[in-house]
Each structure stands twice: as C-alpha cells, then as structure tokens.
C-alpha atoms as a PDB file:
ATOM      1  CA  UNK A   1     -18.969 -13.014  -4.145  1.00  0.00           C
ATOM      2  CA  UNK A   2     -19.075 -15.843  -1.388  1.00  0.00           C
ATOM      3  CA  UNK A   3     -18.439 -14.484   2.359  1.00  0.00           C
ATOM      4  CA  UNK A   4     -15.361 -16.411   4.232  1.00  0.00           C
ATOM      5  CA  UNK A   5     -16.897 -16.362   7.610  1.00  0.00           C
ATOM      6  CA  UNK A   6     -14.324 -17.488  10.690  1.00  0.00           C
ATOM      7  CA  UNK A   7     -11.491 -18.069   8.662  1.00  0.00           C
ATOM      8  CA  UNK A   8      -9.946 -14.637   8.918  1.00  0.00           C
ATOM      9  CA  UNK A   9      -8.699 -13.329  11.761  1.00  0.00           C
ATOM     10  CA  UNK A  10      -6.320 -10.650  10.380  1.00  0.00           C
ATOM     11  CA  UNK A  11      -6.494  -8.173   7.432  1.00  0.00           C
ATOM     12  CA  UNK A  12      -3.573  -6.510   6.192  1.00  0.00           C
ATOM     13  CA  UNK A  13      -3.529  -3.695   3.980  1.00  0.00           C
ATOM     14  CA  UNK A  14      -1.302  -2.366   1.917  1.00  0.00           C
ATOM     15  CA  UNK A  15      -1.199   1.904   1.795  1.00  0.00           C
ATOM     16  CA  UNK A  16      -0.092   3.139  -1.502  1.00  0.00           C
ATOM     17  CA  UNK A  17      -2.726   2.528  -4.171  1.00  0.00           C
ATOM     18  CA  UNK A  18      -4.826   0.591  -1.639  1.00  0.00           C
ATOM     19  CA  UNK A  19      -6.292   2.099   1.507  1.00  0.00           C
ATOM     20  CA  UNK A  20      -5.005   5.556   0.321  1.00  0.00           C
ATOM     21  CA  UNK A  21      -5.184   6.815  -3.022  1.00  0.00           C
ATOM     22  CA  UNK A  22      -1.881   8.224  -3.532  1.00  0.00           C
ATOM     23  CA  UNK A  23      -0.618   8.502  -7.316  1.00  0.00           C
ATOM     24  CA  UNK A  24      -0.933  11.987  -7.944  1.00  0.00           C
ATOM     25  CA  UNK A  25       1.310  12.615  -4.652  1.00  0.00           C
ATOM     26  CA  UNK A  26       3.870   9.791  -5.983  1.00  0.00           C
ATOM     27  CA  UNK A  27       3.941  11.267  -9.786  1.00  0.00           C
ATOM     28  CA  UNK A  28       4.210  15.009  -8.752  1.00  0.00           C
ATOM     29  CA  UNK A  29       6.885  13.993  -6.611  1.00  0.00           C
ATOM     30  CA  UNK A  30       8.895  12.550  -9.063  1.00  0.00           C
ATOM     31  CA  UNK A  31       7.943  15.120 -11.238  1.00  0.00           C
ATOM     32  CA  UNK A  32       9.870  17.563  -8.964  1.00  0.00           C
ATOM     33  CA  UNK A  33      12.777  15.408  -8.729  1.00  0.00           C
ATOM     34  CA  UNK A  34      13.037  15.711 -12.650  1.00  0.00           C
ATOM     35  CA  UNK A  35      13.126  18.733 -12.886  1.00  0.00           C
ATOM     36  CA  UNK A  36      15.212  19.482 -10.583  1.00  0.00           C
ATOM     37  CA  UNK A  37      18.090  16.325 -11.337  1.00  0.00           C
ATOM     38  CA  UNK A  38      17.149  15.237 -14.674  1.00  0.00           C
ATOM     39  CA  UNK A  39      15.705  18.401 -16.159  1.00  0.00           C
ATOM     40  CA  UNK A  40      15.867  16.485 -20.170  1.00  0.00           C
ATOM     41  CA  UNK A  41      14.180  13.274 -19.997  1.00  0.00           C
ATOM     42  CA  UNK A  42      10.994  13.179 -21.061  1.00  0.00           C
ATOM     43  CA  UNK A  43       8.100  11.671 -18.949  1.00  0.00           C
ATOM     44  CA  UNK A  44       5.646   9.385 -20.446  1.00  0.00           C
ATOM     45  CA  UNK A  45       2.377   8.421 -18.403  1.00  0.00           C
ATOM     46  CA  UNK A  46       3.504   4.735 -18.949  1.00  0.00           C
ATOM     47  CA  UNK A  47       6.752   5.800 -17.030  1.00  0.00           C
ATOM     48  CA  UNK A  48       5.124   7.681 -14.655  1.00  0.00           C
ATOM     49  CA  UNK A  49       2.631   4.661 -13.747  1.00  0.00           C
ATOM     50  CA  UNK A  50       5.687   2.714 -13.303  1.00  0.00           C
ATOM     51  CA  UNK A  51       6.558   4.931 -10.643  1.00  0.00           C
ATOM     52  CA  UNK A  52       3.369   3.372  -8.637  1.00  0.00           C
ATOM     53  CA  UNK A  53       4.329   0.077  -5.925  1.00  0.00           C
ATOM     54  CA  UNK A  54       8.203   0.494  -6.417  1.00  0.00           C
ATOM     55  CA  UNK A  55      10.033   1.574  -3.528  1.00  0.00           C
ATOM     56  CA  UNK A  56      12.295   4.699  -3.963  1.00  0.00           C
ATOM     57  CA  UNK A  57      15.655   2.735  -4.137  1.00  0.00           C
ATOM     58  CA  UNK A  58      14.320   0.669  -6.742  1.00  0.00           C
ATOM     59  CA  UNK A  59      13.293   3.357  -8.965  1.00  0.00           C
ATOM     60  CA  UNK A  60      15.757   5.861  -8.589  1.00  0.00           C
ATOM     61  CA  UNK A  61      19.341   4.165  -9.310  1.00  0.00           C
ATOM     62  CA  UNK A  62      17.961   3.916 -13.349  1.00  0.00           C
ATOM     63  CA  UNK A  63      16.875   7.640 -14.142  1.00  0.00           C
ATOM     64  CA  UNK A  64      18.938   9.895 -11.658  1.00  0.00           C
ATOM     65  CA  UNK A  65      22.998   9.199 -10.828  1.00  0.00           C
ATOM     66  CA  UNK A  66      22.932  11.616  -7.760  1.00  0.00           C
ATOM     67  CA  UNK A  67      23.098   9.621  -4.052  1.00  0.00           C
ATOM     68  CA  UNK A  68      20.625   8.197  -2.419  1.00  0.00           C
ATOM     69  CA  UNK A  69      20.360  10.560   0.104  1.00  0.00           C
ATOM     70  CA  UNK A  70      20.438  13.552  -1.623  1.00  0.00           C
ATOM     71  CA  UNK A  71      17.435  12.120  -4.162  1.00  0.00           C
ATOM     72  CA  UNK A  72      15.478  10.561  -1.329  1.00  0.00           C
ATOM     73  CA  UNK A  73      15.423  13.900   0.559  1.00  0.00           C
ATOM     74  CA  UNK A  74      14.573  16.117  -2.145  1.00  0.00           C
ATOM     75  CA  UNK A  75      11.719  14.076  -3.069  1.00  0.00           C
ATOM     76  CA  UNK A  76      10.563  13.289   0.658  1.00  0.00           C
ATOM     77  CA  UNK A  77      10.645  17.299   1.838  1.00  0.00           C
ATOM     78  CA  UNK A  78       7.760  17.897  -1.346  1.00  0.00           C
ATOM     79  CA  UNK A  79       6.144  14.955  -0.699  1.00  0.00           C
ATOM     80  CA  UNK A  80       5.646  15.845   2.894  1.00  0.00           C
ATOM     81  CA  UNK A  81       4.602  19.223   1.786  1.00  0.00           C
ATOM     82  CA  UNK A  82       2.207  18.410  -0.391  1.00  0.00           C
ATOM     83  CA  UNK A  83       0.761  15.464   1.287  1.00  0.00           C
ATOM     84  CA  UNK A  84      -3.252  17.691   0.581  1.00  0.00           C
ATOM     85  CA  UNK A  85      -2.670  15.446  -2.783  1.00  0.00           C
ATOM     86  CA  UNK A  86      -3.499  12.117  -1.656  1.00  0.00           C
ATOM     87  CA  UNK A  87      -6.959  10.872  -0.959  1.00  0.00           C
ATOM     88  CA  UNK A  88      -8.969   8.335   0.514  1.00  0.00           C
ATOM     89  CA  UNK A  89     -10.606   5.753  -1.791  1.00  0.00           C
ATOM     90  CA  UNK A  90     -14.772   6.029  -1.778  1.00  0.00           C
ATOM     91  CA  UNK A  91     -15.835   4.862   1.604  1.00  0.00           C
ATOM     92  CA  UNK A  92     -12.702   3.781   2.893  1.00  0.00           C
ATOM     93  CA  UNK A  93     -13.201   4.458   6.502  1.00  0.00           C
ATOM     94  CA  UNK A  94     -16.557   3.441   6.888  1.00  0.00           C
ATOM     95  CA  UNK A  95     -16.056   0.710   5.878  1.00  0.00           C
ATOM     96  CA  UNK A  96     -12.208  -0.152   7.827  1.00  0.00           C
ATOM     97  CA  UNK A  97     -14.156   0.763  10.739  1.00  0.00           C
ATOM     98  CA  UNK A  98     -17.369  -2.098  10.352  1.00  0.00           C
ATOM     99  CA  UNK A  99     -14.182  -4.372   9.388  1.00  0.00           C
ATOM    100  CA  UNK A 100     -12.178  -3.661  12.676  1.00  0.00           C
ATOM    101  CA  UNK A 101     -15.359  -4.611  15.203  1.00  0.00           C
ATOM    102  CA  UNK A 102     -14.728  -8.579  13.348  1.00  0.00           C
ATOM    103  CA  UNK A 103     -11.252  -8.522  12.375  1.00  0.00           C
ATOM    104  CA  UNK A 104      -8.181  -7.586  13.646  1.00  0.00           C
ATOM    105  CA  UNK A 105      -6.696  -5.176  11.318  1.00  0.00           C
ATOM    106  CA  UNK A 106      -2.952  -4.435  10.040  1.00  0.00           C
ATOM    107  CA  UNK A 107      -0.766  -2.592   7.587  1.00  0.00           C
ATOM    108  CA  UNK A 108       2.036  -3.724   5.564  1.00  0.00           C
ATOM    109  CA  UNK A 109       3.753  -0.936   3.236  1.00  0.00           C
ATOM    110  CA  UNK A 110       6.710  -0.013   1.450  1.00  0.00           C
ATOM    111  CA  UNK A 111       6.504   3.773   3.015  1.00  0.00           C
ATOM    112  CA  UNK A 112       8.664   4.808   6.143  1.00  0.00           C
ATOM    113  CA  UNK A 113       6.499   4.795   9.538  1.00  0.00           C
ATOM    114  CA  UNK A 114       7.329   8.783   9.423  1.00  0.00           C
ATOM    115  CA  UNK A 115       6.023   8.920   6.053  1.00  0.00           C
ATOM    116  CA  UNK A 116       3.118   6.859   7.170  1.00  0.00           C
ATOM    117  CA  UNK A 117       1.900   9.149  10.051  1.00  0.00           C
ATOM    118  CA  UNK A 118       2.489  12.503   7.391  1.00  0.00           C
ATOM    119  CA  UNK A 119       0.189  11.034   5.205  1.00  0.00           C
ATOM    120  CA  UNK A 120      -2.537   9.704   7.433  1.00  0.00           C
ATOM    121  CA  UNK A 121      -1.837  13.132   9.507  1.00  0.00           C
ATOM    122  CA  UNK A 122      -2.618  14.797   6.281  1.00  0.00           C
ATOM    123  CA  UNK A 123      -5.997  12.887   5.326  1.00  0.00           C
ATOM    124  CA  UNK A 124      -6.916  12.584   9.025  1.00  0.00           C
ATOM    125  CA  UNK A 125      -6.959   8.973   9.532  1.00  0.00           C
ATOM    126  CA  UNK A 126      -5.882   7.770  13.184  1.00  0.00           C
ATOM    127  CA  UNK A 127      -3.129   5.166  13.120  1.00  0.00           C
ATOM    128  CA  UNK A 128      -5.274   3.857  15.698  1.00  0.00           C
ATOM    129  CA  UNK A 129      -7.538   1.997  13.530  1.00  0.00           C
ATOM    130  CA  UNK A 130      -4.589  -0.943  13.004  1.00  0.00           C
ATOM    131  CA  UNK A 131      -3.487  -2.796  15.556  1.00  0.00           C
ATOM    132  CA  UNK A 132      -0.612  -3.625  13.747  1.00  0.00           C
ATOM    133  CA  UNK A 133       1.856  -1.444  11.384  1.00  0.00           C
ATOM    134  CA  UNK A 134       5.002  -2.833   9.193  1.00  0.00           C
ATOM    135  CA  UNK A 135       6.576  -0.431   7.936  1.00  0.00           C
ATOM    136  CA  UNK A 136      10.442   0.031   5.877  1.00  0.00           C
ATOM    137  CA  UNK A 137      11.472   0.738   8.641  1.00  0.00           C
ATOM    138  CA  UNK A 138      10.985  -2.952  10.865  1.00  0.00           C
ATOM    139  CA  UNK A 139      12.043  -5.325   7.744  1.00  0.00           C
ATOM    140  CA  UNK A 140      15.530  -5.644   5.762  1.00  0.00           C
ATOM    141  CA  UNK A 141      13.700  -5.883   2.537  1.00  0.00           C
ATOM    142  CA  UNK A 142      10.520  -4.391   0.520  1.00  0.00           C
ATOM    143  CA  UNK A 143       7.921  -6.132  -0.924  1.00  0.00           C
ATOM    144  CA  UNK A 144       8.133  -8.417  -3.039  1.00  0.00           C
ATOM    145  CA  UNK A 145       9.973 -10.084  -0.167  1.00  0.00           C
ATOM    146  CA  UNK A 146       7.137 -11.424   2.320  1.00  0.00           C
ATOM    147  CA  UNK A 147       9.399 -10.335   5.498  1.00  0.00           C
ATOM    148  CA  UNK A 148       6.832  -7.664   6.290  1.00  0.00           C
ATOM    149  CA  UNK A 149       3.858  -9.767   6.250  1.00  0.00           C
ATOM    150  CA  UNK A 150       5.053 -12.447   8.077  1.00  0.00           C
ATOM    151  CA  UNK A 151       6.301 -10.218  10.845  1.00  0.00           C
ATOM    152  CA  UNK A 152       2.742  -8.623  10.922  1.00  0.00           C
ATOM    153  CA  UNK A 153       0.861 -12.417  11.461  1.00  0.00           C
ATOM    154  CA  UNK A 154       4.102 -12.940  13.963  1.00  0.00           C
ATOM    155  CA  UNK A 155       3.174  -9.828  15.919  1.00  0.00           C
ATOM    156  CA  UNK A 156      -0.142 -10.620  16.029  1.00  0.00           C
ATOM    157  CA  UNK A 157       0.065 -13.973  17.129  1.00  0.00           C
ATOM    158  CA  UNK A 158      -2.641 -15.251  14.089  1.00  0.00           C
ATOM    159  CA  UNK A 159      -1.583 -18.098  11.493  1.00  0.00           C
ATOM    160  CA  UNK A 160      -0.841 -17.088   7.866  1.00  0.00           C
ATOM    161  CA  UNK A 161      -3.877 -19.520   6.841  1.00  0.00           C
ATOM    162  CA  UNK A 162      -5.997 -16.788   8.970  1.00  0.00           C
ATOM    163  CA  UNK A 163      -4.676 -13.767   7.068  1.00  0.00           C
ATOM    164  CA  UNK A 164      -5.547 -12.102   4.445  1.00  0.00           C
ATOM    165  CA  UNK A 165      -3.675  -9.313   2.358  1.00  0.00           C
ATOM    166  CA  UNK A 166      -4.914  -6.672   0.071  1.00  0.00           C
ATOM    167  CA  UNK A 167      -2.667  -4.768  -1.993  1.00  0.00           C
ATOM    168  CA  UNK A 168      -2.818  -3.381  -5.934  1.00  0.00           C
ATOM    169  CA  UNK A 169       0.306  -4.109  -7.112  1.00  0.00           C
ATOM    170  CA  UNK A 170       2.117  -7.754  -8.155  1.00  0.00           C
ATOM    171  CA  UNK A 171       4.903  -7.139  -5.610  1.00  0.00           C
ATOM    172  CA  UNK A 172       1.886  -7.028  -3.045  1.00  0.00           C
ATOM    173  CA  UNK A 173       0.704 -10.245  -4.835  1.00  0.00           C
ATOM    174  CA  UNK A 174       4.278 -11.575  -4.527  1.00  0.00           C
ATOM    175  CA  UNK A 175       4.623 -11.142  -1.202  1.00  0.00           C
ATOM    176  CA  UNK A 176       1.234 -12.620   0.185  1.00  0.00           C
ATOM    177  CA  UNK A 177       2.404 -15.529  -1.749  1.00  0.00           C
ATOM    178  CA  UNK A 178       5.677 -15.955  -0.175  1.00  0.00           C
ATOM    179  CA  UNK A 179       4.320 -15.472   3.045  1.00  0.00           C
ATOM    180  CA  UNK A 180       1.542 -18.508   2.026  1.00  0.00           C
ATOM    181  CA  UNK A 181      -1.519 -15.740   2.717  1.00  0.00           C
ATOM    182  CA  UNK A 182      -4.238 -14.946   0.663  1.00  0.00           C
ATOM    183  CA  UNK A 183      -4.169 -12.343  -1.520  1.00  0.00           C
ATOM    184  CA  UNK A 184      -7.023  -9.744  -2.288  1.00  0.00           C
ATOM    185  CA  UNK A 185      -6.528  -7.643  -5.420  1.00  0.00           C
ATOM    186  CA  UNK A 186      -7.448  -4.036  -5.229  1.00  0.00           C
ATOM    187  CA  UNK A 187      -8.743  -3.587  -9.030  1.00  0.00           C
ATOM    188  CA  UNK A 188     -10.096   0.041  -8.379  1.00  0.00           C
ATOM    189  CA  UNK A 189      -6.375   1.169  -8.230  1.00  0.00           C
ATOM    190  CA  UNK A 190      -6.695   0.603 -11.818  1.00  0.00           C
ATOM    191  CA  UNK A 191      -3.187  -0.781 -12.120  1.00  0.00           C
ATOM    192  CA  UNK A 192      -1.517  -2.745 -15.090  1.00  0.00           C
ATOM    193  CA  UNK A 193      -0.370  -5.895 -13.568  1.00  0.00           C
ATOM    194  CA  UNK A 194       0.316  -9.652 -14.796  1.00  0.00           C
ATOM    195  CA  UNK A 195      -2.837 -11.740 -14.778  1.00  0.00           C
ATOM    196  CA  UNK A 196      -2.598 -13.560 -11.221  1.00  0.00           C
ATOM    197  CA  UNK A 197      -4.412 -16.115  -9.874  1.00  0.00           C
ATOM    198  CA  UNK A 198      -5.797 -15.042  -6.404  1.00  0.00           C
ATOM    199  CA  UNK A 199      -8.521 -15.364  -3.820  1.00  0.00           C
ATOM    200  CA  UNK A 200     -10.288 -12.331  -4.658  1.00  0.00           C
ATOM    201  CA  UNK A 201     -10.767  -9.089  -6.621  1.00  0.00           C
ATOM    202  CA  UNK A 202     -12.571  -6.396  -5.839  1.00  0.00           C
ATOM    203  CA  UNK A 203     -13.327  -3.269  -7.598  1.00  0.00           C
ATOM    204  CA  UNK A 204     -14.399  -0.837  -5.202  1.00  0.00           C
ATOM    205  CA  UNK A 205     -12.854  -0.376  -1.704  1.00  0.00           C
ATOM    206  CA  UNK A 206     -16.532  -1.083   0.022  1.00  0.00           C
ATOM    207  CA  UNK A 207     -16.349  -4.202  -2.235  1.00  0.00           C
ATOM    208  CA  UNK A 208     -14.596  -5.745   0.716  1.00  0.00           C
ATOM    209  CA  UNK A 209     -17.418  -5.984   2.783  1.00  0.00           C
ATOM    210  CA  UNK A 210     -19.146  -8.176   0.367  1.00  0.00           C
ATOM    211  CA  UNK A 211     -15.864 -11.305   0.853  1.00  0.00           C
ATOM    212  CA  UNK A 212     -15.812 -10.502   4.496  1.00  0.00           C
ATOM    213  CA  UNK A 213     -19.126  -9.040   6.272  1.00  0.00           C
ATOM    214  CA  UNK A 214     -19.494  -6.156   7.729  1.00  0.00           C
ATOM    215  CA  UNK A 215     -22.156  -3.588   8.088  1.00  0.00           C
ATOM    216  CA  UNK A 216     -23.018  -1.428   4.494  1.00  0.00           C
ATOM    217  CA  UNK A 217     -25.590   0.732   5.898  1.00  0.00           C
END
C-alpha cells in the first residue's frame, strides 16, 4: 500500500463492525427481541448478518409490529447488559493511539452517544481518544445520509478533501461519498457488501498504519 502523507488531517471511524467488533452483541440482541415479540420466525445467519450496519428503525418496522419504543427498549436494556459481548478488533488501540499523535481523530456512528459510552465503558476505551463524536443523537438522519460526517469535518474545522472515513458497511461507503470524503473499507469485518470502488481496503485493523504512518512497534 502507498502512504498519503499530509493530506489527512482527520480520521473518522465508524463503531459497529469497525473500531469495535460488535456482531455477536447486535445478533444476541435481536435474538432476545425474537423471542420475546416474534417467538415463530425462524432466524437464518443470512438474516441475522443483515442485522449488521442498519440502524434499529430500519430493521425493526419489517419483522416486529409492536412500537418503536417498546422494541427499542427491550432490545437496548439487554444490550446494555450484556455489553461483556463486544470486543476490540486485534490491536485496535495501539494502533488509534500512534494514529492520534498525527491525526486528529473522530467518530461517526449510527449508535446513540449513551449507547456509545456503555459500550466503550464496557471494553474500557476512553472517549477521550476522539476529539470529535457524531452520534444519532446530533444528526436528523443515519447513514447512508452523509449529515454526520459532514458535521464531524464542520466541527473540526478540516476540509472534506482532508478526511478520511473508515467504516465496513455500504451505508458507511454511501455516506463518505455524499459527503465527497474518502472512504476506507474495513474488510476484516468480513461483511457482504456491493463491490465499491474506494480509496482503500484494509484487512486487518493495524492495516491502517500501513495507508497512513504511524508507529508498528
């Protein structure tokens, strides 16, 4: 891979699938919510991937006819119980922290800010670490909207042309595009996505350090 050096003056990340490695959380979650709303239907593992990137409103209006409310607190009280599930990715902090001493560092996710500091509570990482965070709750729409990116290089004060976004999922890719930013794809998520065109692909999280610099040592 060729280093961009002094081009980039921001890094966003996404959470979900990205900089934490969250899909057993997400599936037993919805697992719960089955059984407790839609006790019948039968789970697949190709349903239960699609479960990864959405946000909850998405997914929930087309396998559960109970409010929104009532299905976004049930499955928010396990989640926050259970939060021991999720995981950091192989050498994820190391290597955020060689990344912040060159960069200025950011998150952009789908997941409310109180959801946010449960999880990163939960796997110890400080919230410290990004100088920015976008979360639900600052933006009238999700991903694939770019709102929340664009209000992170806003906050920031750095051009979209100096920011860079890495997400797994093609609403992440979506969004970087709207917002005219370019895109990293997080391959070790292992996700099934539409073949995009985009400025880079890594397969490991420490991977990152080989497009932007950083120490590996």
């Amino acid at each position: 891979m060729i280093q961009m050096k002094n081009k980039y003056k921001l890094i966003l990340f996404d959470v979900d699938g990205t900089f934490v490695d969250t899909d057993t959380l997400v599936k037993e979650s919805y697992r719960h919510l089955f059984s407790i709303y839609n006790k019948d239907f039968v789970l697949t593992e190709e349903i239960e991937n699609s479960f990864l990137g959405p946000t909850l409103r998405e997914v929930f209006p087309k396998y559960f006819k109970e409010d929104m409310k009532t299905l976004e607190k049930t499955y928010r009280d396990f989640s926050f119980s259970h939060g021991y599930l999720a995981k950091l990715y192989d050498q994820d902090l190391k290597v955020t922290k060689s990344l912040k001493i060159k960069y200025k560092l950011g998150i952009v996710t789908s997941r409310y800010l109180v959801s946010l500091k449960k999880i990163f509570e939960d796997i110890n990482v400080p919230l410290s670490l990004f100088e920015t965070i976008v979360t639900l709750d600052d933006v009238k729409e999700a991903k694939p909207n770019p709102e929340g990116i664009l209000l992170a290089t806003k906050k920031m004060n750095v051009s979209c042309e100096e920011t860079l976004y890495i997400g797994d999922n093609y609403t992440d890719f979506l969004a970087s595009k709207g917002a005219c930013v370019d895109f990293c794809l997080a391959k070790y998520a292992r996700r099934k996505i539409e073949d995009i065109t985009c400025k880079y692909q890594v397969d490991s999280f420490d991977q990152l350090l080989d497009i932007l610099g950083g120490k590996n040592d």
